[in-house]
N, C-alpha and C. Protein backbone atom coordinates (compact mmCIF):
# COMPACT_ATOMS: atom_id res chain seq x y z
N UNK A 1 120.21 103.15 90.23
CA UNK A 1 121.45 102.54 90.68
C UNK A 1 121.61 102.80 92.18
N UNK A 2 121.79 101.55 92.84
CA UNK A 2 122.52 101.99 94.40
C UNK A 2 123.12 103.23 94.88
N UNK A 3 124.02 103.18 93.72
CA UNK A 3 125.15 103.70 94.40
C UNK A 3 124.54 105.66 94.03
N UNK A 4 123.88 105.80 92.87
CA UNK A 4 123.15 107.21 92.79
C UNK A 4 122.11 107.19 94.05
N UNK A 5 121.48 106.61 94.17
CA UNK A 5 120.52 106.29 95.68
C UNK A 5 121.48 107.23 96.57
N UNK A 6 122.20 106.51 96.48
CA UNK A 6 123.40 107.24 98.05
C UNK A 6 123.48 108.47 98.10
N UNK A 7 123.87 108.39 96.80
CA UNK A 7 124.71 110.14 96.35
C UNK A 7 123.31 111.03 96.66
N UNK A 8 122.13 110.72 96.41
CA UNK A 8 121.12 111.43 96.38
C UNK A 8 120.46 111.44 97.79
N UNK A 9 120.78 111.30 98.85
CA UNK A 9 120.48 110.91 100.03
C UNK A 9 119.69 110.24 100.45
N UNK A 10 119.06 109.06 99.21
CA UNK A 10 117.78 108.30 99.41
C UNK A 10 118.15 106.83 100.26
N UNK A 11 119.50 106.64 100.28
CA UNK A 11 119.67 105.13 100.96
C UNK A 11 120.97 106.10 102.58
N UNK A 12 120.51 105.95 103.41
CA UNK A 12 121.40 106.25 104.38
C UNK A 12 122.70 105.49 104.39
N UNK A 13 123.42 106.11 105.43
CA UNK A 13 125.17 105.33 105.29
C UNK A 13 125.28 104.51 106.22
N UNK A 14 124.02 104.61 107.34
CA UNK A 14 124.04 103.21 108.39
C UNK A 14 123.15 102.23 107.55
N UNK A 15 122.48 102.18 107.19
CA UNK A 15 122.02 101.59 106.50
C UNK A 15 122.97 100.38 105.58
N UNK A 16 124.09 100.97 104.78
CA UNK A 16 124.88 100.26 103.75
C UNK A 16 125.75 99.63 104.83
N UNK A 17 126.61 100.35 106.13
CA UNK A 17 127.50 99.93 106.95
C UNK A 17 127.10 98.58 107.74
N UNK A 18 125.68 98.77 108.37
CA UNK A 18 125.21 97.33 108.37
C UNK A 18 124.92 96.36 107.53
N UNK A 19 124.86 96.70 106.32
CA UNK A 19 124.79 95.68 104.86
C UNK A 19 126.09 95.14 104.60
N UNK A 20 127.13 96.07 104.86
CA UNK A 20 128.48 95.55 105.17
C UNK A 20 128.86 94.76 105.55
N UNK A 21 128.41 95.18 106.98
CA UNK A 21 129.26 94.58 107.76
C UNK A 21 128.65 92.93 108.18
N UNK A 22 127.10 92.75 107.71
CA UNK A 22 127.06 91.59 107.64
C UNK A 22 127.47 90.29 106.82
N UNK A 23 127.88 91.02 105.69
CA UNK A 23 128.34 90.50 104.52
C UNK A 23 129.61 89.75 105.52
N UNK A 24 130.76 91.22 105.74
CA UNK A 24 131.87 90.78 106.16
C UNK A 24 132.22 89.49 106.83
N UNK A 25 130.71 89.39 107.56
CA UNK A 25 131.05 88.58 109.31
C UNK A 25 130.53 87.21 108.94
N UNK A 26 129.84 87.47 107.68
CA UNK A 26 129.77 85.76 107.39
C UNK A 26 131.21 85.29 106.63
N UNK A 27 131.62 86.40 105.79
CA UNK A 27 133.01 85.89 105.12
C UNK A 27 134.07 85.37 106.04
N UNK A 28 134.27 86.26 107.71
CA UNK A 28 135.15 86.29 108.50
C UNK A 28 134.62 85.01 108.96
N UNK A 29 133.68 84.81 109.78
CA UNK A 29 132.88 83.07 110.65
C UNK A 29 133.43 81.89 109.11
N UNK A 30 132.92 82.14 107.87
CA UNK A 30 133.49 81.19 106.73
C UNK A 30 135.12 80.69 106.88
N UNK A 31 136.12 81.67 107.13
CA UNK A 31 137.47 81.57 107.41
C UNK A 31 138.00 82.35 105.64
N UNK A 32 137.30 82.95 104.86
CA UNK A 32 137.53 83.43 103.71
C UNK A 32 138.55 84.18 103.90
N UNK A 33 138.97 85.33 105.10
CA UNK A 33 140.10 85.91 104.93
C UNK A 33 141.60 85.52 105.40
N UNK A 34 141.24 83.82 106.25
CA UNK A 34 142.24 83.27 106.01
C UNK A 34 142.55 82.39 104.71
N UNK A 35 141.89 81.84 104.66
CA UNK A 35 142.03 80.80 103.20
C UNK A 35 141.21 81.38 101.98
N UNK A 36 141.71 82.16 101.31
CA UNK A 36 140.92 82.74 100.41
C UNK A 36 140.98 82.23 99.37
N UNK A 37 141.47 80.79 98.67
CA UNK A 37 141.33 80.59 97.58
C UNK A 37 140.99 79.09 98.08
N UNK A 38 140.11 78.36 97.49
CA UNK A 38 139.69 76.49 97.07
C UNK A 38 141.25 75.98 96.30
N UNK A 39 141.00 74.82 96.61
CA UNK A 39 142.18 73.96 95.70
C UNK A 39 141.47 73.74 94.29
N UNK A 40 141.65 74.04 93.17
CA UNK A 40 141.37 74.39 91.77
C UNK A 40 141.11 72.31 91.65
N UNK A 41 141.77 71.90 92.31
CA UNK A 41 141.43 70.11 91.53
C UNK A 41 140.17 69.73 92.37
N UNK A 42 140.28 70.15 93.65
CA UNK A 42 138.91 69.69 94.80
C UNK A 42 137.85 70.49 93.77
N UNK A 43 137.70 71.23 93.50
CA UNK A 43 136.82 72.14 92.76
C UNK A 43 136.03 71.52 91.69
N UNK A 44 137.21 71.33 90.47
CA UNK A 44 136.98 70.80 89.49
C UNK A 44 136.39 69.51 89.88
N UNK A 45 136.45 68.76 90.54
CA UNK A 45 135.88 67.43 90.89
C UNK A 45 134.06 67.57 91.13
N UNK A 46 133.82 68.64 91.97
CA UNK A 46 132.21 68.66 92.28
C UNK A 46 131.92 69.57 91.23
N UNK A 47 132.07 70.00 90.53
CA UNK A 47 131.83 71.29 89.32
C UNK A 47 130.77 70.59 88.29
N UNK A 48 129.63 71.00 88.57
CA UNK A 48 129.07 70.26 87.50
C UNK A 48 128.12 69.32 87.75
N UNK A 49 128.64 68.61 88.94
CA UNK A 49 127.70 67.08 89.03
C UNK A 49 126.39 66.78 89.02
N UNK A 50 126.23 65.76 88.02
CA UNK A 50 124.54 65.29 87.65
C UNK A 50 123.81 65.26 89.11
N UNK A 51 124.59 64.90 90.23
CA UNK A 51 123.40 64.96 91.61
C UNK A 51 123.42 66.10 91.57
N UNK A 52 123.72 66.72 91.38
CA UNK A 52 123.85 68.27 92.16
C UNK A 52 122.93 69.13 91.15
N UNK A 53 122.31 68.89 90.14
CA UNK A 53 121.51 69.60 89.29
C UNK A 53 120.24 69.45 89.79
N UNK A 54 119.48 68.52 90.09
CA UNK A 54 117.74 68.69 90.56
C UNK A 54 118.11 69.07 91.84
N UNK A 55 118.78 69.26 92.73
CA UNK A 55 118.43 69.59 93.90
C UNK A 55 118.83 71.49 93.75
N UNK A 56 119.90 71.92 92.93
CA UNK A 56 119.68 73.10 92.19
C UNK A 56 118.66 73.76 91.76
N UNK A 57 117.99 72.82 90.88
CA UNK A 57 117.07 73.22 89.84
C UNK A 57 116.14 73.66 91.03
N UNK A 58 115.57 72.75 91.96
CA UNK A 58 114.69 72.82 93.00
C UNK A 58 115.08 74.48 93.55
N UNK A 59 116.36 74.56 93.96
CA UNK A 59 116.62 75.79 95.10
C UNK A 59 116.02 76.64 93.79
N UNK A 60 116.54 76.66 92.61
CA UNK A 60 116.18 78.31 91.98
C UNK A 60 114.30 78.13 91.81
N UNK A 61 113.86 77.25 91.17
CA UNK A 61 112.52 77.16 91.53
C UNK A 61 111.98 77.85 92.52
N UNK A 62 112.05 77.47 93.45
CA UNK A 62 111.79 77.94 94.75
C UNK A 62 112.50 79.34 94.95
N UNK A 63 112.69 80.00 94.05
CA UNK A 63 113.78 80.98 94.85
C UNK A 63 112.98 82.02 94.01
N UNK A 64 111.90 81.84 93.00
CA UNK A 64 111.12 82.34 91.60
C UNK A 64 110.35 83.54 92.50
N UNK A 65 109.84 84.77 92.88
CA UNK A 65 109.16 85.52 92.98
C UNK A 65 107.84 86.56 92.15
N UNK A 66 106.84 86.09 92.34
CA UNK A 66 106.05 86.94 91.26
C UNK A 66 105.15 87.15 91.99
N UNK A 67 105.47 89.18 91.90
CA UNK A 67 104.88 90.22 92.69
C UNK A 67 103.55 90.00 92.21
N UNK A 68 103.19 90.36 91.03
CA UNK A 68 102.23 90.55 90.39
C UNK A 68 101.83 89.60 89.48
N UNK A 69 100.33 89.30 88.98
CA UNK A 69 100.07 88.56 87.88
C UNK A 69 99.00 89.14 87.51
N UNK A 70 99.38 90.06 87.20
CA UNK A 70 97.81 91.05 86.62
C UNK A 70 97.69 90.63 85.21
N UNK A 71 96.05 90.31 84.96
CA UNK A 71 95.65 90.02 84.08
C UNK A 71 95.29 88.56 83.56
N UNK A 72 96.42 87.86 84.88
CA UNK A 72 97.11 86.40 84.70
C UNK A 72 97.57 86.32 83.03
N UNK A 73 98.25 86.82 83.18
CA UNK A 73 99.24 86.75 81.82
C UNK A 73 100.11 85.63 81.84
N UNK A 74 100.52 85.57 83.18
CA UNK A 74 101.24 83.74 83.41
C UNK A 74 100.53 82.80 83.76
N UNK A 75 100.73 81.94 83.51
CA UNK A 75 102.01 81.52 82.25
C UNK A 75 101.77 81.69 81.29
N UNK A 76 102.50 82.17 80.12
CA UNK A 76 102.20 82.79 78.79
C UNK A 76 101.54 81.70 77.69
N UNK A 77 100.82 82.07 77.06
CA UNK A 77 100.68 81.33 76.03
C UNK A 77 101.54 80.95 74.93
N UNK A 78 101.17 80.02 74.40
CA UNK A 78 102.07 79.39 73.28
C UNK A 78 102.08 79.93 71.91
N UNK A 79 100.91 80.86 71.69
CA UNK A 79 100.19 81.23 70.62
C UNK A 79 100.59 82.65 70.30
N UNK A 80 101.53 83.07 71.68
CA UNK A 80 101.31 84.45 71.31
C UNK A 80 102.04 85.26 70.19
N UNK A 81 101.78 86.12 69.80
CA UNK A 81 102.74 87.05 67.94
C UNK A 81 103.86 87.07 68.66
N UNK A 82 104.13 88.10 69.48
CA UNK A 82 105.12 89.02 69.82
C UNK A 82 105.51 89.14 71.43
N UNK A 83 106.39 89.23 71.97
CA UNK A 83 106.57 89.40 73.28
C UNK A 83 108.05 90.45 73.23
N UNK A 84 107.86 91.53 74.30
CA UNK A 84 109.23 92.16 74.06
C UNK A 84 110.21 91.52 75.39
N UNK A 85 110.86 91.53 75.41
CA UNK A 85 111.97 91.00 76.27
C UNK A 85 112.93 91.93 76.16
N UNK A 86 113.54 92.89 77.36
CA UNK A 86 114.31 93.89 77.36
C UNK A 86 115.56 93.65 78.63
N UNK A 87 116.02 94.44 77.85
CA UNK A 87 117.24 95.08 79.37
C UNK A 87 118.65 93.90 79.11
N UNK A 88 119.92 94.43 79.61
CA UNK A 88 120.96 93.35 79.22
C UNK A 88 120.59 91.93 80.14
N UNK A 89 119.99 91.64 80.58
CA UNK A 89 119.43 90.75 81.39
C UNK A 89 119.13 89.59 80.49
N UNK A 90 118.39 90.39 79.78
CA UNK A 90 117.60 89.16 78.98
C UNK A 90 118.54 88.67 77.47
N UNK A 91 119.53 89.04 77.36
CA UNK A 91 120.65 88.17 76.84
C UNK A 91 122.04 87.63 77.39
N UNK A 92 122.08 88.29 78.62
CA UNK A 92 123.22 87.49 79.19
C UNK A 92 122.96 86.92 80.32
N UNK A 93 123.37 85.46 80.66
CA UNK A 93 123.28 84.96 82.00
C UNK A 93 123.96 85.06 83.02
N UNK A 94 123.79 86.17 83.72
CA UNK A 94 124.62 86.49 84.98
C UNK A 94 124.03 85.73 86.22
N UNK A 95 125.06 85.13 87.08
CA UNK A 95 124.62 84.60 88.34
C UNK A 95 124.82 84.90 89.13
N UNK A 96 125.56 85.77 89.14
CA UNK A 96 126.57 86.53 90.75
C UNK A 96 126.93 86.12 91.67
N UNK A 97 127.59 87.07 92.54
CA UNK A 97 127.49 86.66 93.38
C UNK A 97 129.36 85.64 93.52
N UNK A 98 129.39 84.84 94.45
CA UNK A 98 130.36 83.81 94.14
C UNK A 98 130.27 82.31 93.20
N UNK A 99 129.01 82.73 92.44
CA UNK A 99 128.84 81.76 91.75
C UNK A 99 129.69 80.86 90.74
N UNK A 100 130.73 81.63 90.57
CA UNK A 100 131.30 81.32 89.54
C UNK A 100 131.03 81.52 87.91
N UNK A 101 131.35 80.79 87.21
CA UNK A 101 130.77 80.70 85.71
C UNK A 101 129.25 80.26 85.33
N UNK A 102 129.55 79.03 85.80
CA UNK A 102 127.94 78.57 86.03
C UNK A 102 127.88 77.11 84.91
N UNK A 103 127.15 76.30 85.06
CA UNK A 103 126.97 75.46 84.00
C UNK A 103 125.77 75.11 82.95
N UNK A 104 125.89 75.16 82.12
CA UNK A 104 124.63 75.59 80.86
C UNK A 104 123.53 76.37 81.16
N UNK A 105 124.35 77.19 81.25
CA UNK A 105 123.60 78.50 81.75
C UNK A 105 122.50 78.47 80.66
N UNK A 106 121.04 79.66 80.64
CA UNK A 106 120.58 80.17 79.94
C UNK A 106 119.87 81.40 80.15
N UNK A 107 120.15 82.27 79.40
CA UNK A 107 119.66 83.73 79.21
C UNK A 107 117.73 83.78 79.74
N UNK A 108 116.92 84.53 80.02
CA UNK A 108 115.95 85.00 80.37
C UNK A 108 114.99 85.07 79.19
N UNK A 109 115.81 85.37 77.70
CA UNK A 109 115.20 84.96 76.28
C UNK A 109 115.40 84.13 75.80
N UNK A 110 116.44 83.09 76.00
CA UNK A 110 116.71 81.86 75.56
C UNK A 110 115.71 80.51 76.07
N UNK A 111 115.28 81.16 77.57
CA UNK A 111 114.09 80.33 78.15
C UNK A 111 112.81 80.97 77.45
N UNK A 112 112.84 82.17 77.36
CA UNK A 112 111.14 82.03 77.08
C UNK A 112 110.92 81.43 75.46
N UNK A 113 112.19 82.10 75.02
CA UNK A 113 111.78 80.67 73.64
C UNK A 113 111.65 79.38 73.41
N UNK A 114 112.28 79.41 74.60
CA UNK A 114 112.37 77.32 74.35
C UNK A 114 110.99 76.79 75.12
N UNK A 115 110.84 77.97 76.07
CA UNK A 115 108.80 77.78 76.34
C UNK A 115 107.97 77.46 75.32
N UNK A 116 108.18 78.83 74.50
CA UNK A 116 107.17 79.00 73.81
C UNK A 116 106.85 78.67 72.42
N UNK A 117 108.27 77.98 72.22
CA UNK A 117 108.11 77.05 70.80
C UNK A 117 107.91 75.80 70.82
């Protein structure tokens, strides 16, 4: 966890203060701490939209990282018995962040089944 990192003196405190404070200065340049809330109907209007899904789909694609492929185990086979899939990750779909809710979301095990069946 981060925040044990800290406590344990493994992540310094300039370190987080500049992680801060860049965060901050895009929120402040955004105008977020003047207008901190969207109009809930402007919202609801782009929420969702069929254009707005492949050019999505594209950013997370592209956004995919794989350190390793030892063994080339990916892409998995179709054939395989058993696969373990762990950690709360792999049943809930979290997006973070200011993402919001999200729309038809799916879990990390909900995809590899619909792969692999």
């Amino acid at each position: 966890m981060p925040l044990q990192a800290f406590k344990d003196g493994m992540i310094d405190q300039e370190v987080i203060n500049e992680a801060v404070f860049r965060v901050l200065r895009v929120k402040f340049n955004l105008g977020l701490f003047e207008k901190q809330y969207v109009n809930p109907d402007e919202a609801a209007k782009w929420k969702g939209r069929a254009e707005h899904r492949k050019p999505a789909l594209r950013a997370a694609q592209k956004s995919i990282v794989l350190l390793k492929n030892i063994n080339h185990i990916l892409p998995l086979r179709k054939n395989l018995k058993n696969i373990a899939v762990t950690g709360m990750d792999a049943v809930e779909a979290r997006l973070g962040g200011y993402s919001g809710t999200g729309n038809h979301k799916i879990t990390i095990l909900a995809g590899i089944k619909i792969k692999l069946v």
